[in-house]
Protein backbone atom coordinates (compact mmCIF):
# COMPACT_ATOMS: atom_id res chain seq x y z
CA UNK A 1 86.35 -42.15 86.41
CA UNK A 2 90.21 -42.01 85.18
CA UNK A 3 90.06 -42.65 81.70
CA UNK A 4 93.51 -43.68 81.80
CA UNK A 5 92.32 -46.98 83.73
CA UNK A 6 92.28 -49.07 80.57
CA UNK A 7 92.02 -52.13 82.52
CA UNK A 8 88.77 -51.12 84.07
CA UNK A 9 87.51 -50.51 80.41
CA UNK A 10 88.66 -53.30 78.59
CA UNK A 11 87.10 -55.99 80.96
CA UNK A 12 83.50 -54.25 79.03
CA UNK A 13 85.00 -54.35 75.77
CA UNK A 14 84.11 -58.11 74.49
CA UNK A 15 80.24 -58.12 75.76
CA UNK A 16 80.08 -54.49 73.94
CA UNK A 17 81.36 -54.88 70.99
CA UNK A 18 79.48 -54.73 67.99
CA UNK A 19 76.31 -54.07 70.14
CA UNK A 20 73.95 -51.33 69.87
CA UNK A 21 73.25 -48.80 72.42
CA UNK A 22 70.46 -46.01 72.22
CA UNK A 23 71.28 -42.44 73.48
CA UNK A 24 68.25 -40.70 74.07
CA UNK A 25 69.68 -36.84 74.70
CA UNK A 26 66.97 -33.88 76.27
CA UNK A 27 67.37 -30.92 74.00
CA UNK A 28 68.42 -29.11 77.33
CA UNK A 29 71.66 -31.23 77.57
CA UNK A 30 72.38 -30.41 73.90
CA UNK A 31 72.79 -26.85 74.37
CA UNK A 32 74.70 -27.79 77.49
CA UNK A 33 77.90 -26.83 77.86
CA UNK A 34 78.90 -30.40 78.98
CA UNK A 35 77.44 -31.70 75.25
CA UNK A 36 80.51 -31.05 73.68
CA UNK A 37 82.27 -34.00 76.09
CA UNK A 38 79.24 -35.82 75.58
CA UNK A 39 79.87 -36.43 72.28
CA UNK A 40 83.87 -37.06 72.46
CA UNK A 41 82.47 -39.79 75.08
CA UNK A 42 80.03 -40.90 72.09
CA UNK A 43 83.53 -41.30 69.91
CA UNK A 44 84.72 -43.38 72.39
CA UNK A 45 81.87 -45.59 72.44
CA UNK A 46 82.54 -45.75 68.69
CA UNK A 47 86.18 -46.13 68.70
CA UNK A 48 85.09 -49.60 70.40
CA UNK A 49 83.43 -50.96 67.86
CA UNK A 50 79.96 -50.21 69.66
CA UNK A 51 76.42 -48.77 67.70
CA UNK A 52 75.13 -45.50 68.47
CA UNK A 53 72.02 -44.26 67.47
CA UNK A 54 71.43 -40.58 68.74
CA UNK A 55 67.94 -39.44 69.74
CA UNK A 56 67.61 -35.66 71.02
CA UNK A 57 64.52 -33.89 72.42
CA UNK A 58 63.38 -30.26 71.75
CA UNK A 59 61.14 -29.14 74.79
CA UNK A 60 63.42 -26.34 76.07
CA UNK A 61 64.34 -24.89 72.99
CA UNK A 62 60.27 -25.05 71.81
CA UNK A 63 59.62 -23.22 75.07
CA UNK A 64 62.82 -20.79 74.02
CA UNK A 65 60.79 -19.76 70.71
CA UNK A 66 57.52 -19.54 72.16
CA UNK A 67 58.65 -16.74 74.21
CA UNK A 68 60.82 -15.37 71.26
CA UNK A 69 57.67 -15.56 69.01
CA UNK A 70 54.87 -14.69 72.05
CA UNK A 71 53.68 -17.92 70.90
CA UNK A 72 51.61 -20.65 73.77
CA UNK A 73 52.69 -24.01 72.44
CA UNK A 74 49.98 -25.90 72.96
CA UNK A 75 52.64 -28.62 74.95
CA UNK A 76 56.12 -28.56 75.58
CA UNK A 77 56.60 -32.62 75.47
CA UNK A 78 55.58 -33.94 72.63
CA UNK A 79 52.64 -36.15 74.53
CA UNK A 80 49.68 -33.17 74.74
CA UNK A 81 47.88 -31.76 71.81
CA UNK A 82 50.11 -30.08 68.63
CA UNK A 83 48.44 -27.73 67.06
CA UNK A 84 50.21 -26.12 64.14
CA UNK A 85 51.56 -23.05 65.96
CA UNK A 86 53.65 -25.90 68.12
CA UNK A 87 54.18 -28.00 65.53
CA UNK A 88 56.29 -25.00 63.28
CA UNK A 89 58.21 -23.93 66.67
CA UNK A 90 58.64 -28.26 67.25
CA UNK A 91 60.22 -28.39 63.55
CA UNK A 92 62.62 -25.09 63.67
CA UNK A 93 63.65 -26.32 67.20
CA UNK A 94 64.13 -30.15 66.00
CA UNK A 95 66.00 -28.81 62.89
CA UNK A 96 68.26 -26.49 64.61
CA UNK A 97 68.70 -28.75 67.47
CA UNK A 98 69.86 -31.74 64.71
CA UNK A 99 71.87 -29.46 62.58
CA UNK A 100 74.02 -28.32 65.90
CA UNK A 101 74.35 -32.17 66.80
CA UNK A 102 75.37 -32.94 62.83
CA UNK A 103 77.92 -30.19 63.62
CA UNK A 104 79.44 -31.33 66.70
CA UNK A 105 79.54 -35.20 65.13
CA UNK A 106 81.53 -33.54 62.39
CA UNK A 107 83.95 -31.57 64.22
CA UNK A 108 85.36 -34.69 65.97
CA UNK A 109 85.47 -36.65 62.91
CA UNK A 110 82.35 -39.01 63.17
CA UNK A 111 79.90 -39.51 60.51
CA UNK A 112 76.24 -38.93 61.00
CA UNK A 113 73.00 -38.61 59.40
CA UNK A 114 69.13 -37.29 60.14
CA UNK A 115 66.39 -39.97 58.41
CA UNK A 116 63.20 -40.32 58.28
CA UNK A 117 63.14 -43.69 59.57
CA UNK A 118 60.73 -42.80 61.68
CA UNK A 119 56.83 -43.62 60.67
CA UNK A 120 54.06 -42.47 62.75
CA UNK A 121 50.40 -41.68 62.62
CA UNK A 122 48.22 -39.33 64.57
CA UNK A 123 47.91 -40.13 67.65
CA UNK A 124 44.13 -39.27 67.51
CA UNK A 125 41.07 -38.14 69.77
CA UNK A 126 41.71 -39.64 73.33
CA UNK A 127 39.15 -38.55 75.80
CA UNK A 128 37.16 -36.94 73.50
CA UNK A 129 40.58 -34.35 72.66
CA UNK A 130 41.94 -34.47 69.18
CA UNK A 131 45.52 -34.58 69.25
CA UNK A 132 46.20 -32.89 65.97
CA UNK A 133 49.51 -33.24 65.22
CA UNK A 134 50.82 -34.95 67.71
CA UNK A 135 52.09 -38.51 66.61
CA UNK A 136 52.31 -42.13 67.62
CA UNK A 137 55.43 -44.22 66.43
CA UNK A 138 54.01 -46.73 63.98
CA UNK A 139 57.05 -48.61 62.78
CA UNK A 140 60.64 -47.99 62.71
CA UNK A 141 62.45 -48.42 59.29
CA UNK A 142 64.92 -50.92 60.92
CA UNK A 143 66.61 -51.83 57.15
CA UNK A 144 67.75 -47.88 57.27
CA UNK A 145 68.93 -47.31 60.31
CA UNK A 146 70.94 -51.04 59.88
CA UNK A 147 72.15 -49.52 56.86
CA UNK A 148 73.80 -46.88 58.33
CA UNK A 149 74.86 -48.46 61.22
CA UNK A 150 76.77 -51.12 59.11
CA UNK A 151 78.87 -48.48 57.18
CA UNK A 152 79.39 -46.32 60.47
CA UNK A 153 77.12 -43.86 60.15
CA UNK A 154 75.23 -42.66 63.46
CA UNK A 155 71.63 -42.11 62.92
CA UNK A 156 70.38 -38.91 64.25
CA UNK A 157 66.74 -39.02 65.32
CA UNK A 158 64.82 -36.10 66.18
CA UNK A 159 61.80 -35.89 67.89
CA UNK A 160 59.35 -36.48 64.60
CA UNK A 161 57.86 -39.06 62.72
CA UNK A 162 56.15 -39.11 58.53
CA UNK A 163 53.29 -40.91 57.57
CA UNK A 164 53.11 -41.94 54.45
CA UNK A 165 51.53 -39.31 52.88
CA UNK A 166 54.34 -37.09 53.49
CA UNK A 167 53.08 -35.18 56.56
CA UNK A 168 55.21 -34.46 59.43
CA UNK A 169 53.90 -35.30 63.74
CA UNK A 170 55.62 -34.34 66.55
CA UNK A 171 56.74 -37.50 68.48
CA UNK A 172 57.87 -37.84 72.24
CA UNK A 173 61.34 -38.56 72.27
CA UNK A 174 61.39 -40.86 74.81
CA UNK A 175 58.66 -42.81 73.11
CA UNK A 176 61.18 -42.66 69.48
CA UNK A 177 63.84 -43.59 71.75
CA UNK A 178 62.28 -46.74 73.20
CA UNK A 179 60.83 -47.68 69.52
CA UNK A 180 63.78 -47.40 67.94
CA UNK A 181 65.94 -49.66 70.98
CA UNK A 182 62.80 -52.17 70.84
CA UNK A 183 63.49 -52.84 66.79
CA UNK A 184 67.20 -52.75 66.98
CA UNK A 185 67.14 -55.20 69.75
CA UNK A 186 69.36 -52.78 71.37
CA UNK A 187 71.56 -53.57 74.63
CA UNK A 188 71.38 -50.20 75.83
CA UNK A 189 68.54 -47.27 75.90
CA UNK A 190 70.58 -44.41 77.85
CA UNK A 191 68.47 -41.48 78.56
CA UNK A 192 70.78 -38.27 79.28
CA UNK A 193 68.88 -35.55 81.50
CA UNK A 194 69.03 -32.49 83.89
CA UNK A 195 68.41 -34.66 86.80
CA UNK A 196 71.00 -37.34 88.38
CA UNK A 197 68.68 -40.47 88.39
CA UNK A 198 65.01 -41.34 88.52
CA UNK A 199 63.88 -39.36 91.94
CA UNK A 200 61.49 -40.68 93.77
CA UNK A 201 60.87 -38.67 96.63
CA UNK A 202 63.92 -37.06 97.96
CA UNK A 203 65.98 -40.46 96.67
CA UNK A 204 67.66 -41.09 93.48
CA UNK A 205 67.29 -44.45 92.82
CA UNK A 206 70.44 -46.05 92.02
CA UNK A 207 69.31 -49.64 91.04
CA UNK A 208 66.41 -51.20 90.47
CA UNK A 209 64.49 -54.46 88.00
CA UNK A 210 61.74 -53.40 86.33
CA UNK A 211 59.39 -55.67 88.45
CA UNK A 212 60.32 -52.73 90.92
CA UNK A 213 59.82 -50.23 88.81
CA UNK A 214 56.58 -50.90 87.54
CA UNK A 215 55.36 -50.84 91.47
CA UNK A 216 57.10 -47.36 92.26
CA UNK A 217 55.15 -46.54 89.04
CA UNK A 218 51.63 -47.95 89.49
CA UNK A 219 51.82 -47.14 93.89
CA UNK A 220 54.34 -44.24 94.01
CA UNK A 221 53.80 -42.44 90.76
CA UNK A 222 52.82 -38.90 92.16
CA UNK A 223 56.27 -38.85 94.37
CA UNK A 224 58.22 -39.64 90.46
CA UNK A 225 59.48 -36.31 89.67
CA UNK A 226 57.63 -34.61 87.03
CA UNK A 227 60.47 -34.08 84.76
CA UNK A 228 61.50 -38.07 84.87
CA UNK A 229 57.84 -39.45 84.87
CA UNK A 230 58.14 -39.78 81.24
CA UNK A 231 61.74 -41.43 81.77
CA UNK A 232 60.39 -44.06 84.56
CA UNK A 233 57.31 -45.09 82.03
CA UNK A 234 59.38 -45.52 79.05
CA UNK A 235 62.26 -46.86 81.01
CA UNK A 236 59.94 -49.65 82.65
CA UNK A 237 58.25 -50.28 79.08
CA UNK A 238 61.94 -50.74 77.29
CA UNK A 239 62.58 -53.49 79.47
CA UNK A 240 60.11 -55.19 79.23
CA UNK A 241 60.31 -55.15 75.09
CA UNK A 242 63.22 -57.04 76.00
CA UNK A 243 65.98 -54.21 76.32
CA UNK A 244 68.31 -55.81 78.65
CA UNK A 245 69.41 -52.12 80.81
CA UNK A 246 68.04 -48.80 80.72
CA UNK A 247 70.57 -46.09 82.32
CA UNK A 248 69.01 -42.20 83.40
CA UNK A 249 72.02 -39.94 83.86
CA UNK A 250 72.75 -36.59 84.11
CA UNK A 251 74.43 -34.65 81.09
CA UNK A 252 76.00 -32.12 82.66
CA UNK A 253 78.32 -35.01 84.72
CA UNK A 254 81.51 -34.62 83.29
CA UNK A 255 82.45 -38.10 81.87
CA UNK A 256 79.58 -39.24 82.93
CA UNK A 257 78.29 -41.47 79.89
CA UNK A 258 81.04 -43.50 80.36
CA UNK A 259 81.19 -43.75 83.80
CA UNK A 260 77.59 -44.94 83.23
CA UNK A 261 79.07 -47.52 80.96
CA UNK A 262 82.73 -48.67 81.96
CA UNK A 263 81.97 -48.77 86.01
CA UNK A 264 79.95 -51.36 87.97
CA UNK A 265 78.41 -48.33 90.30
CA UNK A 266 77.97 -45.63 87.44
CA UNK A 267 76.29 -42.52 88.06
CA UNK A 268 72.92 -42.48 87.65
CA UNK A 269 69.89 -44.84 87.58
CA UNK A 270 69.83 -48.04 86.12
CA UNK A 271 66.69 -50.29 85.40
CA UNK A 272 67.29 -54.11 84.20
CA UNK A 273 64.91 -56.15 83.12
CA UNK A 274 66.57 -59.41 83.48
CA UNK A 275 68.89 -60.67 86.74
CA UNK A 276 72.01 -59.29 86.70
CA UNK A 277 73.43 -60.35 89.62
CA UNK A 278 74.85 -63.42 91.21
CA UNK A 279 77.03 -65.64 93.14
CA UNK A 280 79.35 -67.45 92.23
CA UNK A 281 82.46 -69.69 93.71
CA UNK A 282 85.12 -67.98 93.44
CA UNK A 283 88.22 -68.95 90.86
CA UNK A 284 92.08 -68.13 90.80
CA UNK A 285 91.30 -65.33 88.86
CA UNK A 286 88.80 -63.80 91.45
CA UNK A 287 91.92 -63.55 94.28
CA UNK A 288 93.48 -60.55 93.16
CA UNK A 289 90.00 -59.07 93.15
CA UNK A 290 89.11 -60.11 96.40
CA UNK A 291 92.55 -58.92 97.61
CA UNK A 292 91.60 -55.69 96.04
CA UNK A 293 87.96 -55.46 97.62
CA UNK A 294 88.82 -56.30 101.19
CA UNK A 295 92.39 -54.37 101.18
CA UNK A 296 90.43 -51.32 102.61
CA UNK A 297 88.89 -53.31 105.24
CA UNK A 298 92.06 -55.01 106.55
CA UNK A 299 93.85 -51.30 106.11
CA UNK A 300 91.42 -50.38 109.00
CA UNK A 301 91.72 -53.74 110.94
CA UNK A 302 87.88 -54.66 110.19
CA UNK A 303 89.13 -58.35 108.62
CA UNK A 304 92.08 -60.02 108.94
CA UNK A 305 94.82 -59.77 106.37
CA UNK A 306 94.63 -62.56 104.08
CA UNK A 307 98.01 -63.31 101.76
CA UNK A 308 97.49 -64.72 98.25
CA UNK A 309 98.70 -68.22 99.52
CA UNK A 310 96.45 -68.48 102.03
CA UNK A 311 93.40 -67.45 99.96
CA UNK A 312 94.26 -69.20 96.82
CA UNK A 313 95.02 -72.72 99.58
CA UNK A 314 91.43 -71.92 100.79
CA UNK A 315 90.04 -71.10 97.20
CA UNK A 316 86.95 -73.74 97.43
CA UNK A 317 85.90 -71.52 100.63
CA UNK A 318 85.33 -67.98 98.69
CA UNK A 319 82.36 -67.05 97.19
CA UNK A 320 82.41 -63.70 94.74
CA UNK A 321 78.98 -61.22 94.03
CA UNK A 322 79.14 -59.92 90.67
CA UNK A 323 77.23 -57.64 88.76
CA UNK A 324 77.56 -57.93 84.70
CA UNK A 325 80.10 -60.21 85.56
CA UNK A 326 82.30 -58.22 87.80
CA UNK A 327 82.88 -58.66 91.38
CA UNK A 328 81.72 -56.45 94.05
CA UNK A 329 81.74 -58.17 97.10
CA UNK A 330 83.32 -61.61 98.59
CA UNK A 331 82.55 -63.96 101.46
CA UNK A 332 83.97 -66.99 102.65
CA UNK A 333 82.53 -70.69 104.19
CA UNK A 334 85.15 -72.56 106.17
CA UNK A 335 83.93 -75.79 107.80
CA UNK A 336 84.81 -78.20 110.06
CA UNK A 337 82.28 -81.09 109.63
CA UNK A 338 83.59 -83.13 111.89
CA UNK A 339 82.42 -80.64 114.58
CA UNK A 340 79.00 -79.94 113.07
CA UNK A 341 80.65 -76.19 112.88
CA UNK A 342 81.10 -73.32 110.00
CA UNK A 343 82.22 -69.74 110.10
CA UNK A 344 81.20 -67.18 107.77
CA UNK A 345 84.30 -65.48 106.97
CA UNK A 346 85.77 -62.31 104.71
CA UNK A 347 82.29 -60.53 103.84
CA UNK A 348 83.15 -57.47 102.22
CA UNK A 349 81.02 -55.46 100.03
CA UNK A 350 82.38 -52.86 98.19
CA UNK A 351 81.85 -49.09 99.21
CA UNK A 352 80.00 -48.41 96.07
CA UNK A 353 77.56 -50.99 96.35
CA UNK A 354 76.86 -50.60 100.22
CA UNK A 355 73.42 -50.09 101.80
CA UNK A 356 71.59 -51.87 98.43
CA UNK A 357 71.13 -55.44 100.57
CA UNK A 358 74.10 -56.91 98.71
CA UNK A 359 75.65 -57.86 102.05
CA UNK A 360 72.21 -59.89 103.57
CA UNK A 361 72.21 -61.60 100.29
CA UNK A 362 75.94 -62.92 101.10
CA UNK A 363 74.90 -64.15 105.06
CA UNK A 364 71.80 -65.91 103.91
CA UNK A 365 73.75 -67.46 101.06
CA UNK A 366 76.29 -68.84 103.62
CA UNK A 367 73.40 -70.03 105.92
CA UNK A 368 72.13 -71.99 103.07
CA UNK A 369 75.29 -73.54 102.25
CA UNK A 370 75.93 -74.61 105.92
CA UNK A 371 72.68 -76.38 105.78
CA UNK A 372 73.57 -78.00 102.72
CA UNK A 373 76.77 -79.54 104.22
CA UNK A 374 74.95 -80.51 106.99
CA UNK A 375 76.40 -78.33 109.61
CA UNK A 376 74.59 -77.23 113.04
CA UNK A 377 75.90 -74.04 114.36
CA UNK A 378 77.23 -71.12 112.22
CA UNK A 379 79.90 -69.10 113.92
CA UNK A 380 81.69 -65.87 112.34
CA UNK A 381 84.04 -63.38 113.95
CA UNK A 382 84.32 -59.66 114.05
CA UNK A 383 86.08 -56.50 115.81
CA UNK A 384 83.59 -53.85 114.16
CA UNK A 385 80.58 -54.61 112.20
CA UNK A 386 79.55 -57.43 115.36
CA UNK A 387 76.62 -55.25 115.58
CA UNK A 388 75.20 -55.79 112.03
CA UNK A 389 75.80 -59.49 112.67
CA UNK A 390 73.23 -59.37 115.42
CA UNK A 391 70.69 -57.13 114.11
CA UNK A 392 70.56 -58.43 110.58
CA UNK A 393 71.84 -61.42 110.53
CA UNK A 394 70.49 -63.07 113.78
CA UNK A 395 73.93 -63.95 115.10
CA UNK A 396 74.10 -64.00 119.40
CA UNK A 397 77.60 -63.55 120.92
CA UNK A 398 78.99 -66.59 122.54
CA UNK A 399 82.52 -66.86 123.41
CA UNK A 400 86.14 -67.91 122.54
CA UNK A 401 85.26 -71.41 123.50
CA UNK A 402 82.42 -71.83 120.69
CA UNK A 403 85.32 -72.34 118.26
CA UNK A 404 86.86 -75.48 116.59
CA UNK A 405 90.03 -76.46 118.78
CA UNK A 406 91.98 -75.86 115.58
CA UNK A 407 90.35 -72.29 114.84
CA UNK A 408 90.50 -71.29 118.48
CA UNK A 409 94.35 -71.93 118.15
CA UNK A 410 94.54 -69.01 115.47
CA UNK A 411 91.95 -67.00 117.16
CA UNK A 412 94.68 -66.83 120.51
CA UNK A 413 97.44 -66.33 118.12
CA UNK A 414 96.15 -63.20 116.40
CA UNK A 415 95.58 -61.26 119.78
CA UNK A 416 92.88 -59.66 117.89
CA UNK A 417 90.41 -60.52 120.84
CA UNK A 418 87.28 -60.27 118.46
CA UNK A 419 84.00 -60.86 119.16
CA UNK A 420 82.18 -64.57 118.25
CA UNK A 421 79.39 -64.50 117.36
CA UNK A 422 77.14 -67.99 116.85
CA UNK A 423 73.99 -69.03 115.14
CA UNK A 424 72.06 -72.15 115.17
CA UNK A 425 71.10 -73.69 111.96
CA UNK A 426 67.34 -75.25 112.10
């Protein structure tokens, strides 16, 4: 990401501002040597006017003690049994841990400040096992954090919670980080790992709604790797408390928090939990971005070069795919009712967004208008990609002749000689 692309940044800026986002860091990443850009991209995040509360984790730097100490924590992630051996090493770690993040905050100029907004209870006997002091988020104080948050402060939130007897639990991050996003109705929870993305498998998933996730979790769950299990449950569980986009991204990515942010393809996994895509007809300010999306395409002769005239003349034709509102891929209906007769024209998807179905989505949306209109036969021409035409999009070839007279005219006049290709509409 070029962070001197303003453009590409400011286009986020209205639906951002003022919002909150959750950043929910592994304690691995903090001692990272990438943490130190983390947090300048943090003060960028600030700088436009958007929330930040900071959560951190403490496994690695529990397991660093242990073997200082020749101590066996009893768990390394917060969600097995504490005893108080672990729970000492979980509050030295936690404490350092916050005390370096307070630091770095500081040295770039950003205020900051550890609470104990954090209530929890024991998490108890399950299966017979008593937990000791390992701890369930009970409430968050939501009055403190806004209270910070108002006068600029960013909360830091370590992996604890305090009943109200005074008594400290070790908490999950993941699970703080996901009850702190559910009370401040936040539009981000952005978990920042070792790993590049929820893995399933060998795949990093790149995209996915929760409806999705939840499956991969309740069919697929052994093939989630270990280290992101927690991620996937507490990603699938944020959204559906009503947090609107979860992000899992790798820390050590330079600039990666806000390529995850400012860049419709980002670099790591993100889970939605409500319909973020959609088409749209297109408007006058959609041609420069469709001139801008296909201009690779028509560099290597895969569509025809389209002027601005010619687009903006055929405007009511176009049809743009967004995602949060920003357009990734075009295609075009022109008709000729008085020959029963449409072709599907300029589908482009963008590089970025390839190979997720985005392109299928486009021909059956094109289909459906046809039938709409009323038309019989769909027709749509093509030099290099006639091949995905037929084998995902049904389309046989026919010939020249298949055309309008008016749209054979142009087809002889280009000397492009491509293929047609023609469906029937049922």
């Amino acid at each position: 990401m070029k962070l001197t692309d303003l453009r590409g940044i400011l286009q986020y800026i209205p639906q951002f501002r003022e919002k909150t986002f959750i950043i929910s860091v592994d304690g691995a990443i903090v001692t990272d040597e990438n943490f130190a850009n983390i947090l300048v991209d943090i003060a960028v995040l600030r700088s436009l006017n958007i929330r930040i509360v900071l959560v951190h984790g403490a496994s690695a730097q529990i397991k660093g003690l242990a073997v200082e100490q020749g101590v066996s924590p009893s768990n390394l992630d917060g969600a097995g049994v504490t005893d108080e051996a672990t729970l000492k090493l979980a509050l030295t770690a936690a404490n350092r841990l916050t005390h370096e993040i307070l630091e770095g905050l500081s040295a770039i100029d950003l205020r900051a400040a550890s609470s104990n907004a954090i209530i929890a209870h024991p998490l108890g006997i399950l299966h017979g096992v008593d937990h000791l002091f390992t701890g369930k988020v009970e409430r968050v104080d939501v009055e403190l954090l806004q209270q910070l948050l108002e006068h600029g402060i960013i909360p830091v939130m370590p992996p604890l919670g305090f009943d109200g007897e005074g008594k400290t639990y070790r908490v999950n991050s993941d699970g703080v980080a996901l009850a702190v996003a559910e009370a401040l109705k936040a539009t981000k929870l952005m978990f920042i790992t070792t790993h590049d993305g929820i893995r399933v498998g060998d795949h990093v998933i790149r995209q996915m709604p929760v409806s999705d996730l939840e499956s991969v979790l309740a069919l697929q769950r052994p093939d989630i790797h270990p280290d992101l299990l927690s991620k996937a449950i507490h990603a699938a569980a944020a959204c559906k408390a009503g947090v609107p986009r979860v992000h899992v991204i790798n820390g050590a990515v330079e600039e990666g928090l806000l390529a995850e942010v400012f860049t419709n393809e980002g670099v790591g996994t993100l889970v939605y939990g409500n319909e973020f895509q959609q088409i749209r007809r297109a408007l006058k300010k959609d041609v420069r971005s469709i001139l801008n999306l296909t201009r690779r395409s028509v560099e290597s002769e895969e569509l025809v070069k389209r002027s601005r005239s010619a687009i903006e003349k055929q405007l009511a034709d176009y049809y743009i795919f967004e995602i949060d509102k920003n357009p990734v891929a075009c295609v075009a209906l022109h008709a000729w009712p008085e020959h029963s007769k449409g072709e599907l024209a300029c589908l482009y998807v963008s590089p970025a967004h390839e190979n997720q179905g985005i392109g299928r989505k486009l021909v059956q949306f094109i289909e459906n208008k046809a039938r709409e209109m009323g038309l019989s036969e769909l027709l749509t021409l093509s030099t290099q990609a006639f091949t995905y035409f037929q084998s995902k999009g049904g389309f046989i070839e026919g010939t020249p002749d298949d055309l309008p007279p008016g749209r054979r005219e142009k087809y002889d006049q280009s000397g492009r000689r491509s293929k047609v290709l023609v469906k029937k509409l049922k």
